[in-house]
N, C-alpha and C. Protein backbone atom coordinates (compact mmCIF):
# COMPACT_ATOMS: atom_id res chain seq x y z
N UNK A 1 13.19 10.37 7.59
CA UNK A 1 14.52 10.92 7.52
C UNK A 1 15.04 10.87 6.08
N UNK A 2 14.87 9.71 5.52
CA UNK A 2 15.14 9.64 3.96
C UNK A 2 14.68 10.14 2.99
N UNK A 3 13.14 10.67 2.97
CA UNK A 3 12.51 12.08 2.44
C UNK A 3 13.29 13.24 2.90
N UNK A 4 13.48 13.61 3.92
CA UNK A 4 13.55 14.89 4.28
C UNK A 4 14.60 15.13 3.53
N UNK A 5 16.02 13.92 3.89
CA UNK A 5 17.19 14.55 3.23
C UNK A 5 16.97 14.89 2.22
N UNK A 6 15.99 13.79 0.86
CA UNK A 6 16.59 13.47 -0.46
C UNK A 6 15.25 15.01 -0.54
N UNK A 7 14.75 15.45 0.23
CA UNK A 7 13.91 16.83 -0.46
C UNK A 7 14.77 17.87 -0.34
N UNK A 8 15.96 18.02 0.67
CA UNK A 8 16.91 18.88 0.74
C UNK A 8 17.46 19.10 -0.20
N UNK A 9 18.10 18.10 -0.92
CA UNK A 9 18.85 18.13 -1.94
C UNK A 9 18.04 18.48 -3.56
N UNK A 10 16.82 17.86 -3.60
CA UNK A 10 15.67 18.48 -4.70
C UNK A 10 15.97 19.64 -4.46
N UNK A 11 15.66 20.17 -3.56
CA UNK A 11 15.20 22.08 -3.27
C UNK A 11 16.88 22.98 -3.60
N UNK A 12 18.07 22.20 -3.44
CA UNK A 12 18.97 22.99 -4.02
C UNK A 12 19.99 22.70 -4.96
N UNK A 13 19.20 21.70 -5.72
CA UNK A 13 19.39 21.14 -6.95
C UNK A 13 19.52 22.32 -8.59
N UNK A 14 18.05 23.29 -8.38
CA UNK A 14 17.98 24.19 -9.41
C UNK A 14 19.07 25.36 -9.52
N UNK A 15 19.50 25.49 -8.06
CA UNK A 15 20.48 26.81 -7.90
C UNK A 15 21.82 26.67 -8.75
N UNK A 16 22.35 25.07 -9.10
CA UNK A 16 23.56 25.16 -9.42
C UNK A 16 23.56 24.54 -11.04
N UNK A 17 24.36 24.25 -11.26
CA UNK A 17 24.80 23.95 -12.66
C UNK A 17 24.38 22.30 -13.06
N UNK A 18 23.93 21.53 -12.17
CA UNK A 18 23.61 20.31 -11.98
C UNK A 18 22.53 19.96 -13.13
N UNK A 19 22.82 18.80 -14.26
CA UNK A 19 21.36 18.84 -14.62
C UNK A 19 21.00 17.43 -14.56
N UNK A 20 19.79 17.37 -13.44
CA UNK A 20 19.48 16.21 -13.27
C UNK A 20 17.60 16.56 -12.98
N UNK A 21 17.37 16.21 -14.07
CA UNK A 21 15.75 16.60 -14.41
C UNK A 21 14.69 15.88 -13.92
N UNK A 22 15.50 14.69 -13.62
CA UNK A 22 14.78 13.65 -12.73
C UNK A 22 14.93 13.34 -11.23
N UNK A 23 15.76 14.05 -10.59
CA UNK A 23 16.39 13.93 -9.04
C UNK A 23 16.53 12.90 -9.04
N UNK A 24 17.73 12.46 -9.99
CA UNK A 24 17.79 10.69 -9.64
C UNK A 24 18.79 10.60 -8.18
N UNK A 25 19.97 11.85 -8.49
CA UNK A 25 20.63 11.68 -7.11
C UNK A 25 19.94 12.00 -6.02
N UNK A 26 19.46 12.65 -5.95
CA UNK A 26 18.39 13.44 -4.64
C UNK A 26 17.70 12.41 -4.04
N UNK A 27 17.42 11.52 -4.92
CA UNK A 27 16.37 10.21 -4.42
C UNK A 27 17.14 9.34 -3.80
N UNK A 28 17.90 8.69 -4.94
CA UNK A 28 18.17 7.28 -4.88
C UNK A 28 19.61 7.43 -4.35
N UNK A 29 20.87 8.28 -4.40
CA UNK A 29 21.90 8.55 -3.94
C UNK A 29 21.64 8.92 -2.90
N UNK A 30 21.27 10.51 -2.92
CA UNK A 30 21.25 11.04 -0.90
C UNK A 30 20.00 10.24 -0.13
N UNK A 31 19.53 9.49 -0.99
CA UNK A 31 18.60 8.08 -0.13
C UNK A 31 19.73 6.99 0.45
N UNK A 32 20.15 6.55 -0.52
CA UNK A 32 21.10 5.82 -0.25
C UNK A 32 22.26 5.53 0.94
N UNK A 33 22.87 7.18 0.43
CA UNK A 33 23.84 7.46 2.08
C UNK A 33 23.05 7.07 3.50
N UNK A 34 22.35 8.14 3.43
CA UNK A 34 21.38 7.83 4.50
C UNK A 34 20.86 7.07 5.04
N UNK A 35 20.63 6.24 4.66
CA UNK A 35 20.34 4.89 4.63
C UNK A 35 21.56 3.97 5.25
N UNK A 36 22.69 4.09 4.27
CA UNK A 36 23.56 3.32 4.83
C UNK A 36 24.57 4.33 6.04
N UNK A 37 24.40 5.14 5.94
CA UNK A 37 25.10 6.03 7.54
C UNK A 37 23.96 5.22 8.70
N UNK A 38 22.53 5.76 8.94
CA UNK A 38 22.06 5.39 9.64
C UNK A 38 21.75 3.93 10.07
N UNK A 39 22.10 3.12 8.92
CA UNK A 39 22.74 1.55 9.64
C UNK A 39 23.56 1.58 10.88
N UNK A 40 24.17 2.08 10.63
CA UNK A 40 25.63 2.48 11.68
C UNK A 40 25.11 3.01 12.83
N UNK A 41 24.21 3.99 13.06
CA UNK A 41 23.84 4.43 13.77
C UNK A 41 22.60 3.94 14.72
N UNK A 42 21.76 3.19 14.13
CA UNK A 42 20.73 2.47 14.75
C UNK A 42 20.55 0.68 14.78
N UNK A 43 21.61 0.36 14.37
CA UNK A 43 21.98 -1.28 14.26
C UNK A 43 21.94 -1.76 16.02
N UNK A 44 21.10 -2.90 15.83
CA UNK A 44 20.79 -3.41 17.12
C UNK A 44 21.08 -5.05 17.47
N UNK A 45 21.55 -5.59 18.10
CA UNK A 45 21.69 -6.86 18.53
C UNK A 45 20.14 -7.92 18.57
N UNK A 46 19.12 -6.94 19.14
CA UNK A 46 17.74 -7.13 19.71
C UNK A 46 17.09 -7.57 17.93
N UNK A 47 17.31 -6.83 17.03
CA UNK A 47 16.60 -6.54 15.41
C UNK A 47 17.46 -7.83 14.74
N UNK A 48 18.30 -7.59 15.23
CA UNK A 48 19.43 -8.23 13.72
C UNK A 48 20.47 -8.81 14.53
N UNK A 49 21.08 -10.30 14.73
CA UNK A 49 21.92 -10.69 15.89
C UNK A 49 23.04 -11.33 15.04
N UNK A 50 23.15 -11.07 13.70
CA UNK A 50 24.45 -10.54 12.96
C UNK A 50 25.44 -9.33 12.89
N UNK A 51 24.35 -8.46 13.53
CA UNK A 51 25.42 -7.39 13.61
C UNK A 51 26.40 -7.72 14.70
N UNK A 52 26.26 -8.67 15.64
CA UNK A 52 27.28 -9.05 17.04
C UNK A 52 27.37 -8.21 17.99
N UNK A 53 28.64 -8.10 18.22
CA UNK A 53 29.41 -6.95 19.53
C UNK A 53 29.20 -5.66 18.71
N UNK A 54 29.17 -4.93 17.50
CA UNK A 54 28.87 -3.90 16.86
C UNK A 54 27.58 -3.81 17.03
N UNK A 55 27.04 -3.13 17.94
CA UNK A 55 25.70 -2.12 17.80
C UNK A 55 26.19 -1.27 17.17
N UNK A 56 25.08 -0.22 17.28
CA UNK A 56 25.25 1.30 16.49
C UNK A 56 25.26 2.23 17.57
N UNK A 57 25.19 3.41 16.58
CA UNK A 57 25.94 4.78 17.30
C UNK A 57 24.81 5.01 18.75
N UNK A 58 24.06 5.08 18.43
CA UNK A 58 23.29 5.48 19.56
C UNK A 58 22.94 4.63 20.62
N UNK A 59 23.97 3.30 20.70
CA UNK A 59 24.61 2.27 21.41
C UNK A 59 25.28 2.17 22.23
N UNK A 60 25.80 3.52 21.54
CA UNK A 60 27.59 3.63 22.44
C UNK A 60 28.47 3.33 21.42
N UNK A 61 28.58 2.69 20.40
CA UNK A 61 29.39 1.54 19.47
C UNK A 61 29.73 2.05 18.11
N UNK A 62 30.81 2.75 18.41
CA UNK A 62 31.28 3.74 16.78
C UNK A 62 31.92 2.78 15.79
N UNK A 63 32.05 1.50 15.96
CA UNK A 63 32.53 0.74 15.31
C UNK A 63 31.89 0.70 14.10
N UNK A 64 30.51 0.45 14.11
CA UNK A 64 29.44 -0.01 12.91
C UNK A 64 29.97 0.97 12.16
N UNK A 65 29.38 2.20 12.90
CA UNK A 65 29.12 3.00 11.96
C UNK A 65 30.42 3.77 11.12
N UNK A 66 31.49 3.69 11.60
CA UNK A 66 32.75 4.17 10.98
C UNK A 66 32.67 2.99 9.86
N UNK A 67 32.90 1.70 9.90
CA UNK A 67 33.10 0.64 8.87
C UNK A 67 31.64 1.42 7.59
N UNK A 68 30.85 1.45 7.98
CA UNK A 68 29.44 2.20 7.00
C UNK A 68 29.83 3.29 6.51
N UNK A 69 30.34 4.32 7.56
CA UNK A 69 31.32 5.59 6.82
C UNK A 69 32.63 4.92 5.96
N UNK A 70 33.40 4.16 6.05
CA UNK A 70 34.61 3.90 5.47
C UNK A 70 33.69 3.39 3.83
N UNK A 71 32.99 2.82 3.83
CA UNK A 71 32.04 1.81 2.82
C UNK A 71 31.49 2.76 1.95
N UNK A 72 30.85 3.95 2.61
CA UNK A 72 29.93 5.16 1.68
C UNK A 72 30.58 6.06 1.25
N UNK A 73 31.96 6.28 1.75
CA UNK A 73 33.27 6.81 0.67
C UNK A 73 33.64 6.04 -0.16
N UNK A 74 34.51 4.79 0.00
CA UNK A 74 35.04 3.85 -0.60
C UNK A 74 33.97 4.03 -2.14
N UNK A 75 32.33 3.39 -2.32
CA UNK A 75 31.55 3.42 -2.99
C UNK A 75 31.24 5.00 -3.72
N UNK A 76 31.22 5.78 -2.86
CA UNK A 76 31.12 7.10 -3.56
C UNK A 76 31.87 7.31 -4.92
N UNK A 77 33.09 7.29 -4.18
CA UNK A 77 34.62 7.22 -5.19
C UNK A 77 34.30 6.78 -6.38
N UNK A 78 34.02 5.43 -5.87
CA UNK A 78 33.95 4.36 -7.00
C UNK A 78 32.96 4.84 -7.90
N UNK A 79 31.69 4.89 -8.18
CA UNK A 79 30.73 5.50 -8.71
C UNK A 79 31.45 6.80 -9.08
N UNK A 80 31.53 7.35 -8.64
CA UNK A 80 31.96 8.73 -9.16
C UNK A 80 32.95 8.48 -10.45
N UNK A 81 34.01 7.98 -9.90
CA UNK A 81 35.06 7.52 -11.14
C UNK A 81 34.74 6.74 -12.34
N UNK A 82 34.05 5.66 -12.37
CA UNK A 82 33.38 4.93 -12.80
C UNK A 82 32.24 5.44 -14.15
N UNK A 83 31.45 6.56 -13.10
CA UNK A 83 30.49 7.19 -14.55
C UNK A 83 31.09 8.05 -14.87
N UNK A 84 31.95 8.82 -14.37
CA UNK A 84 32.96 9.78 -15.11
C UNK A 84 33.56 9.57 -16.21
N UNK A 85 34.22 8.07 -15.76
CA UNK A 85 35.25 7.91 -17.18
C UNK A 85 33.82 6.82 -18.36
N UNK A 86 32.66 6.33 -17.97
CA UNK A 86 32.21 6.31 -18.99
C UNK A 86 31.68 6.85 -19.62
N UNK A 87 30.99 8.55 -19.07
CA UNK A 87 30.57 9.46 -19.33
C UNK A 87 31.27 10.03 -20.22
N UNK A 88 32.61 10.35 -19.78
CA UNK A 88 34.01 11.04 -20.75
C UNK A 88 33.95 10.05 -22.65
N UNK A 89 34.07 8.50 -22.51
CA UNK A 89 34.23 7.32 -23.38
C UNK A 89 32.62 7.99 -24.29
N UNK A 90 31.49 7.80 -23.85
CA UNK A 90 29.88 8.02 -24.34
C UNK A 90 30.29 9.34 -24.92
N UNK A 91 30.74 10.20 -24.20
CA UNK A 91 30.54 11.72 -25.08
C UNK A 91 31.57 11.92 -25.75
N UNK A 92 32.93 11.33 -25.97
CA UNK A 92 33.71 10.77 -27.23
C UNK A 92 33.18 10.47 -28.67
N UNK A 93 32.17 9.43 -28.27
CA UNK A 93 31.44 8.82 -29.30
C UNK A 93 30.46 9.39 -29.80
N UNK A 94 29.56 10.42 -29.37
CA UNK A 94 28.50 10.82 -29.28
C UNK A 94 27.84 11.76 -28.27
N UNK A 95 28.06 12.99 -28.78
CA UNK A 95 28.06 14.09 -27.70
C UNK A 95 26.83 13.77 -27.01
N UNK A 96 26.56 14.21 -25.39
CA UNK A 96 25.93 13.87 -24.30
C UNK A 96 24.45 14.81 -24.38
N UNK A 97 25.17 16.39 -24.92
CA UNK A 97 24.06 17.39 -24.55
C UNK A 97 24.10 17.81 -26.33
N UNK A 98 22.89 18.35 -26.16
CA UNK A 98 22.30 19.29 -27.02
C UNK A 98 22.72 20.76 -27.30
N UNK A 99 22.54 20.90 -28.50
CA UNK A 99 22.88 22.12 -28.93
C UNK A 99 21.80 23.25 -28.13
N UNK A 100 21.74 24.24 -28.01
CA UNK A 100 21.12 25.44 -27.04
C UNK A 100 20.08 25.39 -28.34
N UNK A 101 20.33 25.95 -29.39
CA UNK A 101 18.83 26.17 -30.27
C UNK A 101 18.46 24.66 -30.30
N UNK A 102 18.73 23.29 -30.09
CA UNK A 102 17.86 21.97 -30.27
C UNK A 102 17.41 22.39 -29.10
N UNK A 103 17.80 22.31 -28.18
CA UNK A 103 17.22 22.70 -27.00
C UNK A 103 15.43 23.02 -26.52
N UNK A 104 15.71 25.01 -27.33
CA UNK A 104 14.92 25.86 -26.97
C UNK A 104 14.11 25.58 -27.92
N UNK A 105 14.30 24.38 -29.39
CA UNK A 105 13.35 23.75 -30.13
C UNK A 105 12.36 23.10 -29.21
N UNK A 106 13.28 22.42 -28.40
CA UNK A 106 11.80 21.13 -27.97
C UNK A 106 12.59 19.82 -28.64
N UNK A 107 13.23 19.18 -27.50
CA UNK A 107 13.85 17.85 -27.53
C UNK A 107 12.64 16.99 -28.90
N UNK A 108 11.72 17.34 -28.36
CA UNK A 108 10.65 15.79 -29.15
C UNK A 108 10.90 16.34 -30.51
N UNK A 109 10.90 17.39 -30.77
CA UNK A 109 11.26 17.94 -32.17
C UNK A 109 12.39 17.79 -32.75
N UNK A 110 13.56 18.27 -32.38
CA UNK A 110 14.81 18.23 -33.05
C UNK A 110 15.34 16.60 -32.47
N UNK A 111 15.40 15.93 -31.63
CA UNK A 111 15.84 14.51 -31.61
C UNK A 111 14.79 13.45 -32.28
N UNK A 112 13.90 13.73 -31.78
CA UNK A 112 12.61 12.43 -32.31
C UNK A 112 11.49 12.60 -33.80
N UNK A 113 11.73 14.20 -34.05
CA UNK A 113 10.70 14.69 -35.31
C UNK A 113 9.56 14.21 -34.97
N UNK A 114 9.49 14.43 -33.59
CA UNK A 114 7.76 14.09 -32.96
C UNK A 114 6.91 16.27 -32.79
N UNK A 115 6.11 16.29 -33.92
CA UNK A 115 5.86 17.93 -33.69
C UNK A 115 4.37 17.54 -32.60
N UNK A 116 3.79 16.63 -32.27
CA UNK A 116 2.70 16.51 -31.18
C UNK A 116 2.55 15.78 -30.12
């Protein structure tokens, strides 16, 4: 399930304006959700006898999994805001992206003066 999503998101990654060359979100983010939604949803008394009177969704028991939904917003937010405003502070100091001709140079060239 955690492949499938995080390949969903690879496959419509190129269409938009996104540049993430490494699918770090695709992996490790829409891994992540998933991960922690389906806590909520498959948490068992029988596996894990911390979870208590909260089973998961397919339990009967919407409890878990709303507190896991309330948690994977709450965190979203946070992250989001978080590299935003240090993203905003970093490219203050030191612009983030490249000029279009460094670019269509070849990063190893115009940043590193690596020509091989």
């Amino acid at each position: 399930m955690l492949v499938l999503s995080a390949t969903l998101v690879v496959g419509s990654f190129p269409k938009g304006k996104i540049d993430d060359a490494l699918d770090v979100f695709a992996c490790h983010g829409v891994g992540g959700m998933t991960g922690m939604l389906l806590t909520g949803v498959f948490a068992s008394k029988s596996v894990n006898a911390i979870v208590g009177d909260n089973q998961g969704l397919i339990y009967g028991d919407t409890t878990l999994f709303l507190i896991q939904l309330k948690a994977l917003v709450l965190v979203s937010v946070f992250a989001f805001s978080a590299s935003y405003a240090l993203f905003f502070i970093v490219n203050k100091i030191t612009p983030l992206r490249v000029s279009e001709e460094k670019e269509v140079l070849g990063l190893d060239i115009s940043q590193h003066g690596e020509y091989l």
